[in-house]
C-alpha atoms as a PDB file:
ATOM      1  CA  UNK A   1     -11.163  -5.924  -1.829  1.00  0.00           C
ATOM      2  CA  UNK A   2      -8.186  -4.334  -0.082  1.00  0.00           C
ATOM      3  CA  UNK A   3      -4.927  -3.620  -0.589  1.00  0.00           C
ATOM      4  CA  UNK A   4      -2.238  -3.227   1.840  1.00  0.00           C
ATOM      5  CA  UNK A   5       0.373  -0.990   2.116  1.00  0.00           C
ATOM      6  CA  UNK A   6       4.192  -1.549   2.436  1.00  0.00           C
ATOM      7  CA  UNK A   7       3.978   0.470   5.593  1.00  0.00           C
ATOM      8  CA  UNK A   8       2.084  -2.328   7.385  1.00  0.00           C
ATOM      9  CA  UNK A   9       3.565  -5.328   5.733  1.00  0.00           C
ATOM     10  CA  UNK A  10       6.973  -4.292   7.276  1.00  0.00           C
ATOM     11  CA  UNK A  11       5.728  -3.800  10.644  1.00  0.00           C
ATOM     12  CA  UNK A  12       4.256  -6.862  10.208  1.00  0.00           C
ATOM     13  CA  UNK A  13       6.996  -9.111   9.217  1.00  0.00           C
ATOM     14  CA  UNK A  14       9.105  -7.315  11.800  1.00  0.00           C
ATOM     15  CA  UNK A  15       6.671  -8.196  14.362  1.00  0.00           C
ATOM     16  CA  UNK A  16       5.550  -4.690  15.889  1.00  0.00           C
ATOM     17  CA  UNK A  17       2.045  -4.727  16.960  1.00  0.00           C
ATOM     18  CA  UNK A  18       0.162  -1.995  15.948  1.00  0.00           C
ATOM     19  CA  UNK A  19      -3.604  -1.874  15.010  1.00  0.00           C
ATOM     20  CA  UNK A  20      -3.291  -2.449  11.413  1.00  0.00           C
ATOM     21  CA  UNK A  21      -0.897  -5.222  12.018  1.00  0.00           C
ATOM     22  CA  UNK A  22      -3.813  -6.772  13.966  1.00  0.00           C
ATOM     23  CA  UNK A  23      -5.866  -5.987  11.825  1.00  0.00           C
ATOM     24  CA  UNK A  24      -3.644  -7.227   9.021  1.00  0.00           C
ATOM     25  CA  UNK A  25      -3.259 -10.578  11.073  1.00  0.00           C
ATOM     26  CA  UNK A  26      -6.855 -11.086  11.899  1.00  0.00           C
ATOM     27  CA  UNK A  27      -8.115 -10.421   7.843  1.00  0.00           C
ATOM     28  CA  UNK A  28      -5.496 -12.797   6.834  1.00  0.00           C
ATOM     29  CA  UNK A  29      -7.361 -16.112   5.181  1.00  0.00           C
ATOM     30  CA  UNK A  30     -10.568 -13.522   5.745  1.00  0.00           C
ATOM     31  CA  UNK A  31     -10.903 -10.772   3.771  1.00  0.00           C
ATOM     32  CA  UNK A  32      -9.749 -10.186  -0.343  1.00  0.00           C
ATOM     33  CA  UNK A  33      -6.209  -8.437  -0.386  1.00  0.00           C
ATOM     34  CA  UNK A  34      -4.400  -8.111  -3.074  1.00  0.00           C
ATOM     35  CA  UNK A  35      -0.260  -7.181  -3.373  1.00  0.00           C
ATOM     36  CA  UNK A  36       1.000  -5.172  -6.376  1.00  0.00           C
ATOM     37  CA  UNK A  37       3.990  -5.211  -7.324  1.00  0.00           C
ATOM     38  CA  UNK A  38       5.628  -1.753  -6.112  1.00  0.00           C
ATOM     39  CA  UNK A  39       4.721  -2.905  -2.756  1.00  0.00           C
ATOM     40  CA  UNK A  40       6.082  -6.435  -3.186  1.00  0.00           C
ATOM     41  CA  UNK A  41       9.595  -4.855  -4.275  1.00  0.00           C
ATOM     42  CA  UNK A  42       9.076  -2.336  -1.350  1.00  0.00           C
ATOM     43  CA  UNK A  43       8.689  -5.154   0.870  1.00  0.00           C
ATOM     44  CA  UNK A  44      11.063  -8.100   0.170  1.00  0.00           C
ATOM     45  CA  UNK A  45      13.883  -5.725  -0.204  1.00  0.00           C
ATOM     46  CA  UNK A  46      14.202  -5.098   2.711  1.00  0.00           C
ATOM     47  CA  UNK A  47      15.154  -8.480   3.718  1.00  0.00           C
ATOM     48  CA  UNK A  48      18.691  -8.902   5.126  1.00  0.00           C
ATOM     49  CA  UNK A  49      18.879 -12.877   5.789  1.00  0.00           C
ATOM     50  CA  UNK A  50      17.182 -15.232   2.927  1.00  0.00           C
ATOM     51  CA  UNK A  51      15.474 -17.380   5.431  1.00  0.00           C
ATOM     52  CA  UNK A  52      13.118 -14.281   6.166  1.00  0.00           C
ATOM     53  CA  UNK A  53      13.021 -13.454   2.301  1.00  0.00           C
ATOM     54  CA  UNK A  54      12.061 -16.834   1.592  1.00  0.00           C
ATOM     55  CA  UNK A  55       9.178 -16.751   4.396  1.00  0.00           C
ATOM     56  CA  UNK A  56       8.079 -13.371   3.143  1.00  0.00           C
ATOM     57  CA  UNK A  57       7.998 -14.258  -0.194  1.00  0.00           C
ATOM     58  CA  UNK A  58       5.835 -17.353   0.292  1.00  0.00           C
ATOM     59  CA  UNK A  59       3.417 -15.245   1.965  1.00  0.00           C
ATOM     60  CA  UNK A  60       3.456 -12.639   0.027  1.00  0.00           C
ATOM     61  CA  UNK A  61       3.207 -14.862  -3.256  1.00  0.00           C
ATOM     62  CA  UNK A  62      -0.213 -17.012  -2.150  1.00  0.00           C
ATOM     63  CA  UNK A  63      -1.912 -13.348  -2.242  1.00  0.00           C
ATOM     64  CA  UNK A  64      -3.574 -12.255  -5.645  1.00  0.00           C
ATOM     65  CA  UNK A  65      -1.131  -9.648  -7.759  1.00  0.00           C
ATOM     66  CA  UNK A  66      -2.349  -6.832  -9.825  1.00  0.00           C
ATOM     67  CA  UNK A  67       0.652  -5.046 -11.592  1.00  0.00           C
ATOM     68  CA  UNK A  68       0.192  -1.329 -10.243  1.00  0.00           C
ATOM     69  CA  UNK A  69       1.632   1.171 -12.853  1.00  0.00           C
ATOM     70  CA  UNK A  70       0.602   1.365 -16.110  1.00  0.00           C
ATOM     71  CA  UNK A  71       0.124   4.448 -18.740  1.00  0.00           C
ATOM     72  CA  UNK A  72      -3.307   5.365 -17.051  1.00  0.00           C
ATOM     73  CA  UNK A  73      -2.261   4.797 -13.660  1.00  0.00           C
ATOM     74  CA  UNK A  74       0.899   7.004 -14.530  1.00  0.00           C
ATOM     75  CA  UNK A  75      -0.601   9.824 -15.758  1.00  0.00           C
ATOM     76  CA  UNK A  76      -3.517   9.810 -12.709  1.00  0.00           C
ATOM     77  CA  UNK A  77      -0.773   9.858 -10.268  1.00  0.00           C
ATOM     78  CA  UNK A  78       0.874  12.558 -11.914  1.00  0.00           C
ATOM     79  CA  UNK A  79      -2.526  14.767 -11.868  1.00  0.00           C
ATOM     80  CA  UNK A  80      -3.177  13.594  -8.397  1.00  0.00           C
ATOM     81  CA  UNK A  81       0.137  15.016  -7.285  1.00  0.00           C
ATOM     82  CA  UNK A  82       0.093  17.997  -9.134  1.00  0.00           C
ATOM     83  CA  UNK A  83      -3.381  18.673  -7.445  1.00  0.00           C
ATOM     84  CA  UNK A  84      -1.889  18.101  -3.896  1.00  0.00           C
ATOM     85  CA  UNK A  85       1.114  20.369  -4.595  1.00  0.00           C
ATOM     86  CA  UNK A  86      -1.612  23.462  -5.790  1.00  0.00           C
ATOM     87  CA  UNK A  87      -3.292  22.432  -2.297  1.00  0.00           C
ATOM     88  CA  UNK A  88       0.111  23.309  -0.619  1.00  0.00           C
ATOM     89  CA  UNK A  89       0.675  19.046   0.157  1.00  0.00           C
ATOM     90  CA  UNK A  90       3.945  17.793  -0.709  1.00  0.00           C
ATOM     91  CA  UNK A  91       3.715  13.704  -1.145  1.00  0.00           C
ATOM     92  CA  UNK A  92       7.495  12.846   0.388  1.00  0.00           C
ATOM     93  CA  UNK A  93       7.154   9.767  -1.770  1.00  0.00           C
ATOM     94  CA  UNK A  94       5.694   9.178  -5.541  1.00  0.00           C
ATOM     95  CA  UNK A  95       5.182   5.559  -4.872  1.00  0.00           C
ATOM     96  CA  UNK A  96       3.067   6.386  -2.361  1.00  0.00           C
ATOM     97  CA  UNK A  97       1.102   8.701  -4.520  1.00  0.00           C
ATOM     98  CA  UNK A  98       0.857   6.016  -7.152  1.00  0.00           C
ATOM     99  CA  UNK A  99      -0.173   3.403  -4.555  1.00  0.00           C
ATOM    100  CA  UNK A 100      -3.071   6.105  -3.617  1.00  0.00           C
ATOM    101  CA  UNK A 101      -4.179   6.758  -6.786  1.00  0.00           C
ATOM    102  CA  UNK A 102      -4.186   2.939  -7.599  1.00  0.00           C
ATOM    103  CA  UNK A 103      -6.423   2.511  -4.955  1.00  0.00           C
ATOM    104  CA  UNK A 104      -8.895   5.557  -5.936  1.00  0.00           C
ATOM    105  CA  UNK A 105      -8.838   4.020  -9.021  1.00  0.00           C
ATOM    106  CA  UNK A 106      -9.855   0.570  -8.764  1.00  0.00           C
ATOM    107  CA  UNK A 107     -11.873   1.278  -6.042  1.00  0.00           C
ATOM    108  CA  UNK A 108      -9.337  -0.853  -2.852  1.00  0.00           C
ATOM    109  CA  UNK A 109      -9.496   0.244   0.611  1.00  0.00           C
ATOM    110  CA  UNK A 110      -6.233   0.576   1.618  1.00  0.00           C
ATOM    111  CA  UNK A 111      -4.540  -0.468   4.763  1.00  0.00           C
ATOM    112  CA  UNK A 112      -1.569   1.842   5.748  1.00  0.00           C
ATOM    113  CA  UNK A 113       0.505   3.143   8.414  1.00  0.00           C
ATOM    114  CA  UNK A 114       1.623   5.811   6.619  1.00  0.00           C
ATOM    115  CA  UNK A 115       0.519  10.101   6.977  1.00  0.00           C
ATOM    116  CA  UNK A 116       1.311  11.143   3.382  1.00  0.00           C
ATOM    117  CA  UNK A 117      -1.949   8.859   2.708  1.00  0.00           C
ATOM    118  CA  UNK A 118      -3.754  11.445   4.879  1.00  0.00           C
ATOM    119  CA  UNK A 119      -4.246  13.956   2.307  1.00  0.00           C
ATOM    120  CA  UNK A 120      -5.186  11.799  -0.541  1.00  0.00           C
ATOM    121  CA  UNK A 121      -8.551  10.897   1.620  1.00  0.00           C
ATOM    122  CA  UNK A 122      -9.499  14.165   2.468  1.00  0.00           C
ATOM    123  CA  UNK A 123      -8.771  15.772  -1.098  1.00  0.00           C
ATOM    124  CA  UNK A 124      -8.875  13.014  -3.480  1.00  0.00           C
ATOM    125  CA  UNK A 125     -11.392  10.252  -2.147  1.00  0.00           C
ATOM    126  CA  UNK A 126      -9.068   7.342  -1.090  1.00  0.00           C
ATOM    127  CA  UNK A 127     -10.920   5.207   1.111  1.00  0.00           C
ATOM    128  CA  UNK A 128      -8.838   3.228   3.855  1.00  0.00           C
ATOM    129  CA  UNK A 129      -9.637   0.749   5.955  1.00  0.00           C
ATOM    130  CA  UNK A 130      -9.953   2.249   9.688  1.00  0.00           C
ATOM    131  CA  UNK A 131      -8.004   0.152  12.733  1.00  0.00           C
END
């Protein structure tokens, strides 16, 4: 099972090719993914017209949800970042730390288009799916 990140989901829905929006587009229908919700809200915000918000949110609600934060998942991201900051790695974003060590956690490869991810694989074992 996979998870996808909100880094590919907006390329995606804004219709830039990339490889892990092909990829994304291939595994659709294919392959498990699952949406949480931090990257849902990520997502659909950033819809301007409600035609597209609509669309996006159809999608986007067929997938399976698992809620994302929680106390353990809280307190895991907070170690995980803590350990990347003693490593000299500043994580511009704490969602994306959380969405990391969701992923370590319940054991998702994650799709993403994103470099603060790049860290987490080396130093704390997030596995990602390769385009």
């Amino acid at each position: 099972m996979m998870l996808v990140d909100s880094s590919v989901w907006i390329d995606y829905f804004n219709g830039n090719k990339t490889s892990q929006t092909n990829w994304l587009d291939s595994s659709l229908g294919n392959t498990p993914i699952i949406i949480g919700d931090l990257i849902l809200t990520e997502v659909l915000q950033g819809f301007q017209s409600d035609k597209d918000f609509k669309t996006a949110s159809d999608l986007l609600l067929r997938i399976p949800f698992m809620p994302m934060i929680g106390y353990d998942i809280a307190l895991e991201s907070a170690t995980n970042y803590r350990l990347l900051r003693k490593k000299g790695i500043t994580v511009r974003k704490t969602i994306d730390v959380i969405i990391g060590t969701f992923c370590i956690h319940y054991q998702l490869s994650l799709l993403h288009a994103d470099r603060d991810f790049d860290p987490m694989v080396k130093l704390l074992g997030l596995k990602i799916i390769k385009t």
